[in-house]
PDB file of N, CA and C in Angstrom:
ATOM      1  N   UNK A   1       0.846  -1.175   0.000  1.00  0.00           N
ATOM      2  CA  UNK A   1       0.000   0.000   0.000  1.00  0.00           C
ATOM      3  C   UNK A   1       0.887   1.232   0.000  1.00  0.00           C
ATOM      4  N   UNK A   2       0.388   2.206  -0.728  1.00  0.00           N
ATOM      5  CA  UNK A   2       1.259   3.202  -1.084  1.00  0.00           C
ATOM      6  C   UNK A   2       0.224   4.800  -0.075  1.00  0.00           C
ATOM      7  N   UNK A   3       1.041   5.455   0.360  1.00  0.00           N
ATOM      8  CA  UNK A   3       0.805   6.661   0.703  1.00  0.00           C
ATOM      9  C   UNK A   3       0.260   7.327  -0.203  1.00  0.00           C
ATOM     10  N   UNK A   4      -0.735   8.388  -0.106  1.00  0.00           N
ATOM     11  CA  UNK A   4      -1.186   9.713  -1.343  1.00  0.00           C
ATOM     12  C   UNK A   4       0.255  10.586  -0.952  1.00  0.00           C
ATOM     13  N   UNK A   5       0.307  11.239  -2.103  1.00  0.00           N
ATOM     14  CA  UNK A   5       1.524  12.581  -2.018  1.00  0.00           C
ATOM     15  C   UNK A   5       1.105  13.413  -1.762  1.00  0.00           C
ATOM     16  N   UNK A   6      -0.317  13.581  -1.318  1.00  0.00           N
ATOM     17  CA  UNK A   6      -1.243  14.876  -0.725  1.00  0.00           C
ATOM     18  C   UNK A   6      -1.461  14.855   1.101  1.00  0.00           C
ATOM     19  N   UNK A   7      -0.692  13.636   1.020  1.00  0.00           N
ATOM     20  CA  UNK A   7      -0.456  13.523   2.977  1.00  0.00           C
ATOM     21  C   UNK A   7       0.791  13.651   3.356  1.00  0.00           C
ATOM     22  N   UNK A   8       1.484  14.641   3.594  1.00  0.00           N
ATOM     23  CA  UNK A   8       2.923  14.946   4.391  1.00  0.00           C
ATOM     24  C   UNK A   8       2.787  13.804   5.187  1.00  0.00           C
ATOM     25  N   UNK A   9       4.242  12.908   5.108  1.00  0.00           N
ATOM     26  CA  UNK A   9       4.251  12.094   6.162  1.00  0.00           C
ATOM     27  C   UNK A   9       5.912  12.512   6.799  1.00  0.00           C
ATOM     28  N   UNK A  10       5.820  12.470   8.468  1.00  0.00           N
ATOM     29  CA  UNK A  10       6.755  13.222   8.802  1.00  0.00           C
ATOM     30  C   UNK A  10       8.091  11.766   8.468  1.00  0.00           C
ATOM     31  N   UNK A  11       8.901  13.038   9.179  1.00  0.00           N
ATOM     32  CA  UNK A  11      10.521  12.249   8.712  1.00  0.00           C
ATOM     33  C   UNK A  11      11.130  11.908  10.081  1.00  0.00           C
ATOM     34  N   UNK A  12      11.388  11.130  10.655  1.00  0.00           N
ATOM     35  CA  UNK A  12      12.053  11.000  11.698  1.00  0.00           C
ATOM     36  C   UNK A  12      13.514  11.580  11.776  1.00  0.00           C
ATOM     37  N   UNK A  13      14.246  12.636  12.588  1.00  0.00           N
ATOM     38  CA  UNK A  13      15.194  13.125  12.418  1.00  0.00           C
ATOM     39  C   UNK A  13      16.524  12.431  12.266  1.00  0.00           C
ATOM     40  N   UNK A  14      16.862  11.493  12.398  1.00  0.00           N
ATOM     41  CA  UNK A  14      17.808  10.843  12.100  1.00  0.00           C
ATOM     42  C   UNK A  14      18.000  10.023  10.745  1.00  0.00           C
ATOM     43  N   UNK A  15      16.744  10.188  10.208  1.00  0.00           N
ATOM     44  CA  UNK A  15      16.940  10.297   8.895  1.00  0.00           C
ATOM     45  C   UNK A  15      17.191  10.944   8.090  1.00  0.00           C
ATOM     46  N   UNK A  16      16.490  12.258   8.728  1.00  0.00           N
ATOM     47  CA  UNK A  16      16.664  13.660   8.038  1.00  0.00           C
ATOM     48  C   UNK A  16      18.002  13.295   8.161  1.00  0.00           C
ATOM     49  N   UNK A  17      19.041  13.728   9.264  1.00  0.00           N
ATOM     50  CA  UNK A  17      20.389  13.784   9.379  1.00  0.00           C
ATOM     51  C   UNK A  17      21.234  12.739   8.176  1.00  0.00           C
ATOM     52  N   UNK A  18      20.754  11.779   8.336  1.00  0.00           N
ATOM     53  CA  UNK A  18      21.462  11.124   7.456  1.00  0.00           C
ATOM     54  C   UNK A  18      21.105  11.323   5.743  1.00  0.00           C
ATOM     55  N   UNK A  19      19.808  11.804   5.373  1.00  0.00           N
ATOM     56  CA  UNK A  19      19.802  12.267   3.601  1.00  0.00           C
ATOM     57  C   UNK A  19      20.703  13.499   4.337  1.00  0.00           C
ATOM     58  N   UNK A  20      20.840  14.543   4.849  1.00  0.00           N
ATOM     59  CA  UNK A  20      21.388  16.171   5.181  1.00  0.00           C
ATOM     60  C   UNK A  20      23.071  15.077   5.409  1.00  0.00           C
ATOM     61  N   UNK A  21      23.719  14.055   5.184  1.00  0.00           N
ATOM     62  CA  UNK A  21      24.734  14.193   5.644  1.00  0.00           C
ATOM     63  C   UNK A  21      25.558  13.738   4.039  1.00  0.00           C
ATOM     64  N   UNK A  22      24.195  12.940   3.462  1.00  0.00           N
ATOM     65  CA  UNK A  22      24.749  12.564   1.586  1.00  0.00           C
ATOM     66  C   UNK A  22      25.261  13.742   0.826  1.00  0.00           C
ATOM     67  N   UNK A  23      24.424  15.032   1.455  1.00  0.00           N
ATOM     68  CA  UNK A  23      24.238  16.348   0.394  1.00  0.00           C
ATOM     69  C   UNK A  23      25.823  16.994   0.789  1.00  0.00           C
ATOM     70  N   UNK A  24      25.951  17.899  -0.419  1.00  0.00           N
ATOM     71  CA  UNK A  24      26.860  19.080   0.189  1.00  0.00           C
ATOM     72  C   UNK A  24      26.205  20.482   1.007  1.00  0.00           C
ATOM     73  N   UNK A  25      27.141  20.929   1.800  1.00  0.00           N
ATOM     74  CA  UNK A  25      26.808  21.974   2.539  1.00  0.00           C
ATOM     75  C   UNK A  25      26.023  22.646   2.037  1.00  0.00           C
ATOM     76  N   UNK A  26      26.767  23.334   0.988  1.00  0.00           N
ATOM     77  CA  UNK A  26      25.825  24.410  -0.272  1.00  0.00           C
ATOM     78  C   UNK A  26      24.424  24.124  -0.574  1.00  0.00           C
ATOM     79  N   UNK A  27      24.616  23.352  -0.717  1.00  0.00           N
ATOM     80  CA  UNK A  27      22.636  22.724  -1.107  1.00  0.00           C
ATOM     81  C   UNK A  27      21.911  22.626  -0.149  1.00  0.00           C
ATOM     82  N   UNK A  28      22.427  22.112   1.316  1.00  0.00           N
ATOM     83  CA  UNK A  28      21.691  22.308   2.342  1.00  0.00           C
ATOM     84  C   UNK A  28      21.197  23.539   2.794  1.00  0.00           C
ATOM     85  N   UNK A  29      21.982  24.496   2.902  1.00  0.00           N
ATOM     86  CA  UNK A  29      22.378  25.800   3.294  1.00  0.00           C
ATOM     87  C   UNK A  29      20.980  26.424   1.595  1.00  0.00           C
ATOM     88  N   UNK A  30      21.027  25.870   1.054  1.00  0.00           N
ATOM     89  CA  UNK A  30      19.527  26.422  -0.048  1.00  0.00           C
ATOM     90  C   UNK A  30      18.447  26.435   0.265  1.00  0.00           C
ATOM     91  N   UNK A  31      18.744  25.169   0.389  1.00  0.00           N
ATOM     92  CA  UNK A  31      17.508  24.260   0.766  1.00  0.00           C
ATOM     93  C   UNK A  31      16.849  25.243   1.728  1.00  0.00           C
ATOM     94  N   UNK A  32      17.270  25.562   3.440  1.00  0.00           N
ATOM     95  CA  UNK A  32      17.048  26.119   4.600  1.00  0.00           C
ATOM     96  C   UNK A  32      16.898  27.571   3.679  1.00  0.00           C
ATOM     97  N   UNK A  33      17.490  28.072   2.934  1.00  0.00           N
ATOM     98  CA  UNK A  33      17.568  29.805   2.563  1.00  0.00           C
ATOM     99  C   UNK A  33      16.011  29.962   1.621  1.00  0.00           C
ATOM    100  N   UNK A  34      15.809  28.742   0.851  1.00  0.00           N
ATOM    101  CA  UNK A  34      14.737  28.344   0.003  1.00  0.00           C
ATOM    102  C   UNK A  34      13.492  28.518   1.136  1.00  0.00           C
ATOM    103  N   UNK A  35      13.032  27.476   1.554  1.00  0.00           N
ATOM    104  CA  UNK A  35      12.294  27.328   2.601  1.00  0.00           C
ATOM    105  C   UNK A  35      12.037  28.777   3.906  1.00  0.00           C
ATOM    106  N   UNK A  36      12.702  28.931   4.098  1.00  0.00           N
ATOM    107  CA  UNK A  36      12.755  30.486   4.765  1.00  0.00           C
ATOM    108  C   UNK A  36      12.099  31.693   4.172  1.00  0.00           C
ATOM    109  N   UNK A  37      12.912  31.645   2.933  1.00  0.00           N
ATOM    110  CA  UNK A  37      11.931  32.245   1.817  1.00  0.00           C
ATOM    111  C   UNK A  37      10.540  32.580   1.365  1.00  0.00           C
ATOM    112  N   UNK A  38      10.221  30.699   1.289  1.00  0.00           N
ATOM    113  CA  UNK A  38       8.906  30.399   0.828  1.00  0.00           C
ATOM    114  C   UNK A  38       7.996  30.932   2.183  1.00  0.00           C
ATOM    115  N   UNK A  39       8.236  30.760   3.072  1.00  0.00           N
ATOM    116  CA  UNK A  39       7.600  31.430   4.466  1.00  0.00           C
ATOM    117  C   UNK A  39       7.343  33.020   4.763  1.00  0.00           C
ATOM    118  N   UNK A  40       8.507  33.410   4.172  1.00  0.00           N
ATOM    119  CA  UNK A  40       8.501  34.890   4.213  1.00  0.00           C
ATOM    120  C   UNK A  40       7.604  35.492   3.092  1.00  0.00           C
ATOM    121  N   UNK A  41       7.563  35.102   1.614  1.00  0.00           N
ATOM    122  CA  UNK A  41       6.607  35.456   0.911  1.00  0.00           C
ATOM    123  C   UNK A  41       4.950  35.220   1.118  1.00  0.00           C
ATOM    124  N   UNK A  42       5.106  34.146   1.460  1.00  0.00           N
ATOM    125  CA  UNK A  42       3.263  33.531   1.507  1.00  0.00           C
ATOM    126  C   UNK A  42       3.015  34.333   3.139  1.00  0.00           C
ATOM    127  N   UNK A  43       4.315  34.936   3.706  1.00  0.00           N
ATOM    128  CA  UNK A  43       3.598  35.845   5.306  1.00  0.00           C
ATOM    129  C   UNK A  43       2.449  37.051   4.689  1.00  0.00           C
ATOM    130  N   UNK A  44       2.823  37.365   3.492  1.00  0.00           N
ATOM    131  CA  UNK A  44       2.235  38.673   3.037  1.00  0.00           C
ATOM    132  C   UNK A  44       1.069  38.441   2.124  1.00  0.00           C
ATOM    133  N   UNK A  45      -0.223  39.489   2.349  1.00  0.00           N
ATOM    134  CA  UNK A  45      -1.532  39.390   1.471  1.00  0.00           C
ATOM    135  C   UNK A  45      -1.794  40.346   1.762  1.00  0.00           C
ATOM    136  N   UNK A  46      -3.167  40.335   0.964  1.00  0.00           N
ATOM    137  CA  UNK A  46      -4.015  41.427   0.299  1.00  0.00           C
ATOM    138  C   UNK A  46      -3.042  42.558   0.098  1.00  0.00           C
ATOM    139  N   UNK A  47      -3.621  43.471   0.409  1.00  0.00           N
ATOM    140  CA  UNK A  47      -2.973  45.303  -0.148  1.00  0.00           C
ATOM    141  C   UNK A  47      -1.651  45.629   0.935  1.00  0.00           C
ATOM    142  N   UNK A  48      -0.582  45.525  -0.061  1.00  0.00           N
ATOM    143  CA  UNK A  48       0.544  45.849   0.408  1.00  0.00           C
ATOM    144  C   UNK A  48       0.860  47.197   0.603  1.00  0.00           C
ATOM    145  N   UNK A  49       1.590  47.622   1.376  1.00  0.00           N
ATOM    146  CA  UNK A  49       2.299  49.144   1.354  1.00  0.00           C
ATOM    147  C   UNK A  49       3.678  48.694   0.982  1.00  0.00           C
ATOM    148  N   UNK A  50       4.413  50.151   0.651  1.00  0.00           N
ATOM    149  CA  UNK A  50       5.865  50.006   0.042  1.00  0.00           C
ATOM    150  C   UNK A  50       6.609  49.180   0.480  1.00  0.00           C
ATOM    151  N   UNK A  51       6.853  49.324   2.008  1.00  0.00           N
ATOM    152  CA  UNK A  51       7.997  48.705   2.737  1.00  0.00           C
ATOM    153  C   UNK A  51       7.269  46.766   2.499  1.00  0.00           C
ATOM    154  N   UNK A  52       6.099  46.508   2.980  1.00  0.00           N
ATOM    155  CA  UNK A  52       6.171  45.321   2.860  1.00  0.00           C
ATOM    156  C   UNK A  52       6.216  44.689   1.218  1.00  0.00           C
ATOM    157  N   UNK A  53       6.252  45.465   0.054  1.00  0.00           N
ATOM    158  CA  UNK A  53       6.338  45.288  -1.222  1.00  0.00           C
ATOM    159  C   UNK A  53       7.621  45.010  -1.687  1.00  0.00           C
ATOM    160  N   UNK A  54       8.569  45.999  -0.517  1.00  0.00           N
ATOM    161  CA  UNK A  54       9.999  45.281  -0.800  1.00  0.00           C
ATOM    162  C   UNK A  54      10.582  44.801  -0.367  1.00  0.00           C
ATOM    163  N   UNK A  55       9.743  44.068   1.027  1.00  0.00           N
ATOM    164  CA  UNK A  55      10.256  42.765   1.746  1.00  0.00           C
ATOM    165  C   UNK A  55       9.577  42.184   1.032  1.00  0.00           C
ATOM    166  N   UNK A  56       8.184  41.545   0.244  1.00  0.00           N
ATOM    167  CA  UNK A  56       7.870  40.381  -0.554  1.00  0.00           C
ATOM    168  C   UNK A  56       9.375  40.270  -1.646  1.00  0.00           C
ATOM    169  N   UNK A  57       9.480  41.554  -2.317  1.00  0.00           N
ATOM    170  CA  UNK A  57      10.070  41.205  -3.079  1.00  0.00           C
ATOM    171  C   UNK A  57      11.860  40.742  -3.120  1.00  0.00           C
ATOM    172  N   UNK A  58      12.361  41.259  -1.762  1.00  0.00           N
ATOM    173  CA  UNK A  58      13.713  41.135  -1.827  1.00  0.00           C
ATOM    174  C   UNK A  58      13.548  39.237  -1.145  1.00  0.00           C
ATOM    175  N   UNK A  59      12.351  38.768  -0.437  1.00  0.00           N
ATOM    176  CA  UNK A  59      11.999  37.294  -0.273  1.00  0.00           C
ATOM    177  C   UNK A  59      11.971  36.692  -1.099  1.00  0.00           C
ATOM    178  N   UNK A  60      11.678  36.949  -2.362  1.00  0.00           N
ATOM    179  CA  UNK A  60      11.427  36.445  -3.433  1.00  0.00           C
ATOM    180  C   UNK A  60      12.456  35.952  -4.310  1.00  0.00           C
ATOM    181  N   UNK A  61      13.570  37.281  -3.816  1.00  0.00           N
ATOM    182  CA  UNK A  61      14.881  37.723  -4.811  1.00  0.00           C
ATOM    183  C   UNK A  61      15.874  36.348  -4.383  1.00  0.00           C
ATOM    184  N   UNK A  62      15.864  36.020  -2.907  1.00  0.00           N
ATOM    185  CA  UNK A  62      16.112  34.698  -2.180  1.00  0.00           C
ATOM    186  C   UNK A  62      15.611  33.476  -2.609  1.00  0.00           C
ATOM    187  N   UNK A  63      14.256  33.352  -2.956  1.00  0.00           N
ATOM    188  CA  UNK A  63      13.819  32.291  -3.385  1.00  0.00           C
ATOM    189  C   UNK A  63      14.627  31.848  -4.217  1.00  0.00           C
ATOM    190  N   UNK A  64      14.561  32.783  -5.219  1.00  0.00           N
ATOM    191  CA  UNK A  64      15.339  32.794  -7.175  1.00  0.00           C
ATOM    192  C   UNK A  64      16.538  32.019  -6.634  1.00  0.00           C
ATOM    193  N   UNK A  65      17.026  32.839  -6.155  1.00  0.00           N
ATOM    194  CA  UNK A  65      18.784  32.669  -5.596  1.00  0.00           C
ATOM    195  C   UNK A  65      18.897  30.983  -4.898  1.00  0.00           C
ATOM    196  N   UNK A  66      18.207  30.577  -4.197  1.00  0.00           N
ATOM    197  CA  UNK A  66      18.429  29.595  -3.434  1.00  0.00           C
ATOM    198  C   UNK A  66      17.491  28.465  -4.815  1.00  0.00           C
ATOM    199  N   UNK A  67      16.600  28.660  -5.404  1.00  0.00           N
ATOM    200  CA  UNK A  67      16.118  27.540  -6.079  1.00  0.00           C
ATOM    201  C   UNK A  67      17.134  27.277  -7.719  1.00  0.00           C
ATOM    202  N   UNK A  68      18.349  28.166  -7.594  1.00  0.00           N
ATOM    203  CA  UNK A  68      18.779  28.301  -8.641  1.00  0.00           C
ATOM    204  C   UNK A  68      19.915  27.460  -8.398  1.00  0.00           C
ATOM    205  N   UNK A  69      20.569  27.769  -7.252  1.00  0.00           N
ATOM    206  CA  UNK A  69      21.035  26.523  -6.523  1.00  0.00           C
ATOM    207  C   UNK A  69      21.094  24.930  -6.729  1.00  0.00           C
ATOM    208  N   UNK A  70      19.281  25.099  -6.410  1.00  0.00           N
ATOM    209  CA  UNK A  70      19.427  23.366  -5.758  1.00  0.00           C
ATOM    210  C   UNK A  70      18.582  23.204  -7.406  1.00  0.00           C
ATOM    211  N   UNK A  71      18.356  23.754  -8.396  1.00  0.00           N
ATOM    212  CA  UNK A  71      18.177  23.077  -9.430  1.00  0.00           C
ATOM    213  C   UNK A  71      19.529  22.654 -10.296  1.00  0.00           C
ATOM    214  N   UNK A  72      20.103  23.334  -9.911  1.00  0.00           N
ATOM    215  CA  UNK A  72      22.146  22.939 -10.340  1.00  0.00           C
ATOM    216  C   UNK A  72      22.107  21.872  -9.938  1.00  0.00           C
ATOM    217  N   UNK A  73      21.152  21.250  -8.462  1.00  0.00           N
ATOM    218  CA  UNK A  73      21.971  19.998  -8.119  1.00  0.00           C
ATOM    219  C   UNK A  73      21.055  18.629  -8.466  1.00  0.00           C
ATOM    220  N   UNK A  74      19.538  19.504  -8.430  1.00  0.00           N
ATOM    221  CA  UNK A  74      18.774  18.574  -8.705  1.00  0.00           C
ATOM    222  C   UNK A  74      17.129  19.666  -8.745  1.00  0.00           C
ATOM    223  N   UNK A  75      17.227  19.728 -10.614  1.00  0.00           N
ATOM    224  CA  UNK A  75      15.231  20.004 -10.183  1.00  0.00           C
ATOM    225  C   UNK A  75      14.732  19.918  -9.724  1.00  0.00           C
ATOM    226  N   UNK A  76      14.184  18.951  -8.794  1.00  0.00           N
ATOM    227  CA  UNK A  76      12.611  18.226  -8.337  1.00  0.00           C
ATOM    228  C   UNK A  76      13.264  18.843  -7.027  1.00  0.00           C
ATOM    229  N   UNK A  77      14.517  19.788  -6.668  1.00  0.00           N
ATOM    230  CA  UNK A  77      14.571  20.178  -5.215  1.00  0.00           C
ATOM    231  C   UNK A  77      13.945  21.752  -5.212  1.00  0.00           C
ATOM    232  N   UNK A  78      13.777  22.253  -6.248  1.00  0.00           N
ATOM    233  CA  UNK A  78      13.425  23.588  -6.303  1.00  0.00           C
ATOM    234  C   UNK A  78      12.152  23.459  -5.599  1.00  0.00           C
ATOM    235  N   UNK A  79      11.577  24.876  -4.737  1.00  0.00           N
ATOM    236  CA  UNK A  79      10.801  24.996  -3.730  1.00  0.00           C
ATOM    237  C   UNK A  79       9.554  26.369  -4.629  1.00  0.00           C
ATOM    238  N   UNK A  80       8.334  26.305  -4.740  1.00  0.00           N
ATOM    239  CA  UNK A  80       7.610  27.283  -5.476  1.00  0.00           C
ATOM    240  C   UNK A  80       6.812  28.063  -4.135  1.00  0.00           C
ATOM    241  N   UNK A  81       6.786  29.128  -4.340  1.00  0.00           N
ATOM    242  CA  UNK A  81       5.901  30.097  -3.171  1.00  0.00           C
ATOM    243  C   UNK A  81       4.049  29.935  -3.544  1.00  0.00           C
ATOM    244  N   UNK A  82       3.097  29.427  -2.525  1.00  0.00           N
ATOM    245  CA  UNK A  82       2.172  29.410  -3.010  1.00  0.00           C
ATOM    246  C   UNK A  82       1.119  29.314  -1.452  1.00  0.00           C
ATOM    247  N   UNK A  83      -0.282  28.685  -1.435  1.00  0.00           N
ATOM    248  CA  UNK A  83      -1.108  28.788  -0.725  1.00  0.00           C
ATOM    249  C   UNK A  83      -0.546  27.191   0.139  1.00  0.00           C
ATOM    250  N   UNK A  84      -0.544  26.004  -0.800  1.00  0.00           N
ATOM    251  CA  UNK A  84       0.060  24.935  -0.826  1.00  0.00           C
ATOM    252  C   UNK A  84       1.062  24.235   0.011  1.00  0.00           C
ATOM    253  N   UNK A  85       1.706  24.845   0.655  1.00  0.00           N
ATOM    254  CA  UNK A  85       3.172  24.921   0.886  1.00  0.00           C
ATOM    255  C   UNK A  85       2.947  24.459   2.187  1.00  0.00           C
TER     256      UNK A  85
END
């Protein structure tokens, strides 16, 4: 029996540790800059004012940066900003 991919199933941390120990630093260090990211953009809705227009957007500027990264190392690691997430 197979899991849906629409149910997060958690990771026990010592697993985490051990895929986080296959990777290089750099990609990890995305990964976390990616994810941080994706949090910081989806913080913001409806009608923005300036200042939070250029915190969405300098969050965003991070996203780029960090998914540009981990698609160097592997596509399917890139992270998208959405409702979803």
């Amino acid at each position: 029996m197979t899991a849906s991919p629409l149910i997060p199933v958690p990771i026990p941390d010592r697993v985490a540790a051990l895929i986080g120990s296959c990777m290089p630093v750099h990609i990890l260090q995305a990964e976390i800059d990616a994810d941080c990211a994706v949090r910081e953009v989806n913080r913001f809705r409806g009608p923005l004012c300036n200042e939070d227009r250029a915190d969405r957007e300098y969050a965003l500027s991070v996203l780029a940066r960090a998914n540009k990264v981990l698609a160097a190392y592997n596509p399917k690691l890139t992270i998208k900003p959405g409702p979803a997430y």
